[in-house]
C-alpha atoms as a PDB file:
ATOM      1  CA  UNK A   1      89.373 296.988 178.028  1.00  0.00           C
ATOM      2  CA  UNK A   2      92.478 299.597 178.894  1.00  0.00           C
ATOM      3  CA  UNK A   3      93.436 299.630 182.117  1.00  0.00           C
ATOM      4  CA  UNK A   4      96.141 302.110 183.926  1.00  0.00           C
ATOM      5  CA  UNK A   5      97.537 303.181 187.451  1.00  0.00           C
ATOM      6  CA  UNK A   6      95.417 306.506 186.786  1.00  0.00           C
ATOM      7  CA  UNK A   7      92.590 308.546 184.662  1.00  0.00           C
ATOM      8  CA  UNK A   8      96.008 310.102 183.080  1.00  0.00           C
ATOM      9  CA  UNK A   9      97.736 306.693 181.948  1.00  0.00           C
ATOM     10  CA  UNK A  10      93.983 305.006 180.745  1.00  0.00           C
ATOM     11  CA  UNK A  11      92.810 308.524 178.478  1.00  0.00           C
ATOM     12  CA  UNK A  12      96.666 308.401 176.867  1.00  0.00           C
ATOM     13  CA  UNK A  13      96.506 304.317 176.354  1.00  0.00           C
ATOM     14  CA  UNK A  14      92.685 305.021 175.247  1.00  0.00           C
ATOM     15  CA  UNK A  15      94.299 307.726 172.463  1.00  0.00           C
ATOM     16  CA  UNK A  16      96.660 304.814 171.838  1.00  0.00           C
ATOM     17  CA  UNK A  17      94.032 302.003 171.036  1.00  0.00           C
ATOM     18  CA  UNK A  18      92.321 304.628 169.161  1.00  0.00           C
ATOM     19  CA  UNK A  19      95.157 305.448 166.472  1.00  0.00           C
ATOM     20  CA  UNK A  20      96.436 301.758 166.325  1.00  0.00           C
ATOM     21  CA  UNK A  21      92.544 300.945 165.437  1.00  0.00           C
ATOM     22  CA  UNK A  22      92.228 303.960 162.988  1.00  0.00           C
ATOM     23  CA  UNK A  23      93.518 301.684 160.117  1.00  0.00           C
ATOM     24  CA  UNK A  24      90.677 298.946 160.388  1.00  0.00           C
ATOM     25  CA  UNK A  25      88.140 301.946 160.403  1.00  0.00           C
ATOM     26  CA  UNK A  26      89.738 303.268 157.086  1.00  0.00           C
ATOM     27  CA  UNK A  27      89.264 299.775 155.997  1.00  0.00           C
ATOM     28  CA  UNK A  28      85.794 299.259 156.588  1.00  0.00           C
ATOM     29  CA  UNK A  29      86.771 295.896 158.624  1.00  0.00           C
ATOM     30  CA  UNK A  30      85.401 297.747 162.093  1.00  0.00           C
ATOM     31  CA  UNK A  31      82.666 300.017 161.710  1.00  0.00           C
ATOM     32  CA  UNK A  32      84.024 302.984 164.228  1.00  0.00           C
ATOM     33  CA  UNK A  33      86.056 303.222 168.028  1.00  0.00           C
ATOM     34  CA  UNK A  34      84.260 305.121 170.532  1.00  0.00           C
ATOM     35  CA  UNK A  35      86.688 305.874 173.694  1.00  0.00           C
ATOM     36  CA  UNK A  36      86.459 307.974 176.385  1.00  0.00           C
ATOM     37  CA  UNK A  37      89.646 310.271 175.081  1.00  0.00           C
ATOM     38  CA  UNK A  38      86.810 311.230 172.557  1.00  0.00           C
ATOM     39  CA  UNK A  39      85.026 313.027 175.332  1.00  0.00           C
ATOM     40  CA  UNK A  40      87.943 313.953 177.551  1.00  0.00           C
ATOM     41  CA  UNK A  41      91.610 313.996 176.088  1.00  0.00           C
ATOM     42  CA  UNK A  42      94.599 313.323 178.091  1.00  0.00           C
ATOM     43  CA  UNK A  43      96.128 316.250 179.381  1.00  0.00           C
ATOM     44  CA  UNK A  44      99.297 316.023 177.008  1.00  0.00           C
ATOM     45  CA  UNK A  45      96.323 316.340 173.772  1.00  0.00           C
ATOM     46  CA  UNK A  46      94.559 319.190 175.409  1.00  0.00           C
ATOM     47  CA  UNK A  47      98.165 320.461 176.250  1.00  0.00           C
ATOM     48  CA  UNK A  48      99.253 320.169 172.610  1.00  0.00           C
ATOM     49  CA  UNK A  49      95.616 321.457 170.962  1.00  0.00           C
ATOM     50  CA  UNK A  50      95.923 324.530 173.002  1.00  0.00           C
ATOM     51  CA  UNK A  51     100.020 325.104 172.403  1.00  0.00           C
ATOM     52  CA  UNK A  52      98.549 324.948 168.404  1.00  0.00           C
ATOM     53  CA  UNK A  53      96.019 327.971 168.989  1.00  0.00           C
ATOM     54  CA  UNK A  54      97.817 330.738 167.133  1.00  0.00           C
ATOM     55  CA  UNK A  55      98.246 334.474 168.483  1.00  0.00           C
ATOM     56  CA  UNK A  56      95.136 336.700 167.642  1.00  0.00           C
ATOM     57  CA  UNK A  57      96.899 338.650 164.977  1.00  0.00           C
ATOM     58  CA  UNK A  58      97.658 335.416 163.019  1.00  0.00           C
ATOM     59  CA  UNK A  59      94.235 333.943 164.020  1.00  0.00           C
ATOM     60  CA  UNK A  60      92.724 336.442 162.326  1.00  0.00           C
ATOM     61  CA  UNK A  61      94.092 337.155 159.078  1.00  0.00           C
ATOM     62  CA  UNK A  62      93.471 332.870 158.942  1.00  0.00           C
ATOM     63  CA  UNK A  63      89.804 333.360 159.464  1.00  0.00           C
ATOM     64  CA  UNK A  64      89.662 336.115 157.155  1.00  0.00           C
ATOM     65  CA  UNK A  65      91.258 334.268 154.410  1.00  0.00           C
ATOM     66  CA  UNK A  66      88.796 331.258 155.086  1.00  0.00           C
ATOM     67  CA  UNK A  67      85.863 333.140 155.117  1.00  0.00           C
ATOM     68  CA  UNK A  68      86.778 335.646 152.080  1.00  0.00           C
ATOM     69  CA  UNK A  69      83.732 335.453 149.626  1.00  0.00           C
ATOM     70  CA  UNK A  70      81.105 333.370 152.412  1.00  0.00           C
ATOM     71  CA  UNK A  71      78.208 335.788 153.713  1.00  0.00           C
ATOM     72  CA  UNK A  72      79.855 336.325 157.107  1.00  0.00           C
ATOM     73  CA  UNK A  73      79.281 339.508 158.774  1.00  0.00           C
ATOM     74  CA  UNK A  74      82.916 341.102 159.441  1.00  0.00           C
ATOM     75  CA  UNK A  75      82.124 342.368 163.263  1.00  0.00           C
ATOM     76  CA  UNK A  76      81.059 338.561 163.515  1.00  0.00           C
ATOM     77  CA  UNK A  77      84.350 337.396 161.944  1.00  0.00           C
ATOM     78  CA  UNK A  78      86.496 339.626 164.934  1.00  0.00           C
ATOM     79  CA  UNK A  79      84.711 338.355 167.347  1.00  0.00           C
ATOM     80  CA  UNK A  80      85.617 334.820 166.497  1.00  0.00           C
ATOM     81  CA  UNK A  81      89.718 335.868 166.147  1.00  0.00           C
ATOM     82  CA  UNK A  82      90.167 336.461 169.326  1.00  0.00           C
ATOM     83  CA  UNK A  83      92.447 333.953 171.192  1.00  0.00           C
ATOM     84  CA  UNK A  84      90.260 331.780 173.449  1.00  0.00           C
ATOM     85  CA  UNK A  85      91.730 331.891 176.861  1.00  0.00           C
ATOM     86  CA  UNK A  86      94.249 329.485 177.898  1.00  0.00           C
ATOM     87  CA  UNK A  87      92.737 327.267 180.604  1.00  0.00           C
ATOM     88  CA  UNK A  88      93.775 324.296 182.681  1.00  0.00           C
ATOM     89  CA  UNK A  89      92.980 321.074 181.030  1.00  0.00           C
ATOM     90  CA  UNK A  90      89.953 319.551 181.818  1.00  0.00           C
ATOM     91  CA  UNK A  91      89.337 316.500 183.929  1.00  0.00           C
ATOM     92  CA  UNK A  92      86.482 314.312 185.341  1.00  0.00           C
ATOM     93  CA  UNK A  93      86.583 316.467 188.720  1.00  0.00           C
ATOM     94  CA  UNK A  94      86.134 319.977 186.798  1.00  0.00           C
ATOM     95  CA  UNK A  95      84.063 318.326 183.639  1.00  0.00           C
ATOM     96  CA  UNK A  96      80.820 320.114 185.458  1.00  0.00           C
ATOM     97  CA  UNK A  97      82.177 323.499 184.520  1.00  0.00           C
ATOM     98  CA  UNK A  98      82.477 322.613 181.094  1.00  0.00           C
ATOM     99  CA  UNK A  99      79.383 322.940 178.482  1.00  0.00           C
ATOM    100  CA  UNK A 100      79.841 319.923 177.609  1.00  0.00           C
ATOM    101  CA  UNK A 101      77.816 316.890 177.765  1.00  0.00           C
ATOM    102  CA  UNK A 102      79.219 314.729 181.079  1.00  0.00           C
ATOM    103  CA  UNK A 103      81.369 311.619 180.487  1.00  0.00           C
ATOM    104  CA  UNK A 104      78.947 308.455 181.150  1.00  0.00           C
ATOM    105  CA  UNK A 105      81.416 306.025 182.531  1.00  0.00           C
ATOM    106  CA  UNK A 106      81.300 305.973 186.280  1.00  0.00           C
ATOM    107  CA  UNK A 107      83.658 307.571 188.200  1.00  0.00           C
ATOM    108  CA  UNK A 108      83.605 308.039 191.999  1.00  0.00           C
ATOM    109  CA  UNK A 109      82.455 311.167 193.564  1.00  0.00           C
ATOM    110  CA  UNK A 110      85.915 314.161 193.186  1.00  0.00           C
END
């Protein structure tokens, strides 16, 4: 069990546990890790996914070049290059806004 002084310290020790574990996955000696950073990343991962979204232009020309030769409708193809906004990272108290499934661990009301 991870423990922390907050939901902040607990998600980045969770994505800690994970990694250090990663190696007995590969291995076959554990069968998987299932964590709550799966569902809802510490800020400093969502923080560091988003900072890795490339501009539109670039975004683009990558999705083109993935797609080149796959049965993918081009007005389909622009209107996946466009930059998803930049949001606030989520946490339990604004998970409800999210289409995502809610986190099953208890957590007291925000």
């Amino acid at each position: 069990m991870i423990r922390g002084a907050t939901e902040e310290a607990v998600l980045a020790a969770s994505e800690r546990a994970v990694g250090a574990l990663q190696p007995l996955v590969r291995a076959n000696v554990i069968g998987g890790v299932d964590s709550p950073s799966h569902l809802l990343p510490s800020v400093a991962t969502q923080r560091s996914r988003q900072a890795a979204i490339p501009p539109s232009g670039e975004l683009g020309t990558r999705l083109s070049q993935a797609v080149q030769g796959l049965p993918l409708r081009a007005e389909r193809r622009a209107a996946s290059s466009k930059t998803p906004r930049r949001r606030a990272p989520r946490g339990r108290c604004n998970w409800r806004t999210s289409k995502a499934p809610r986190p099953a661990w208890p957590s007291p009301a925000c």
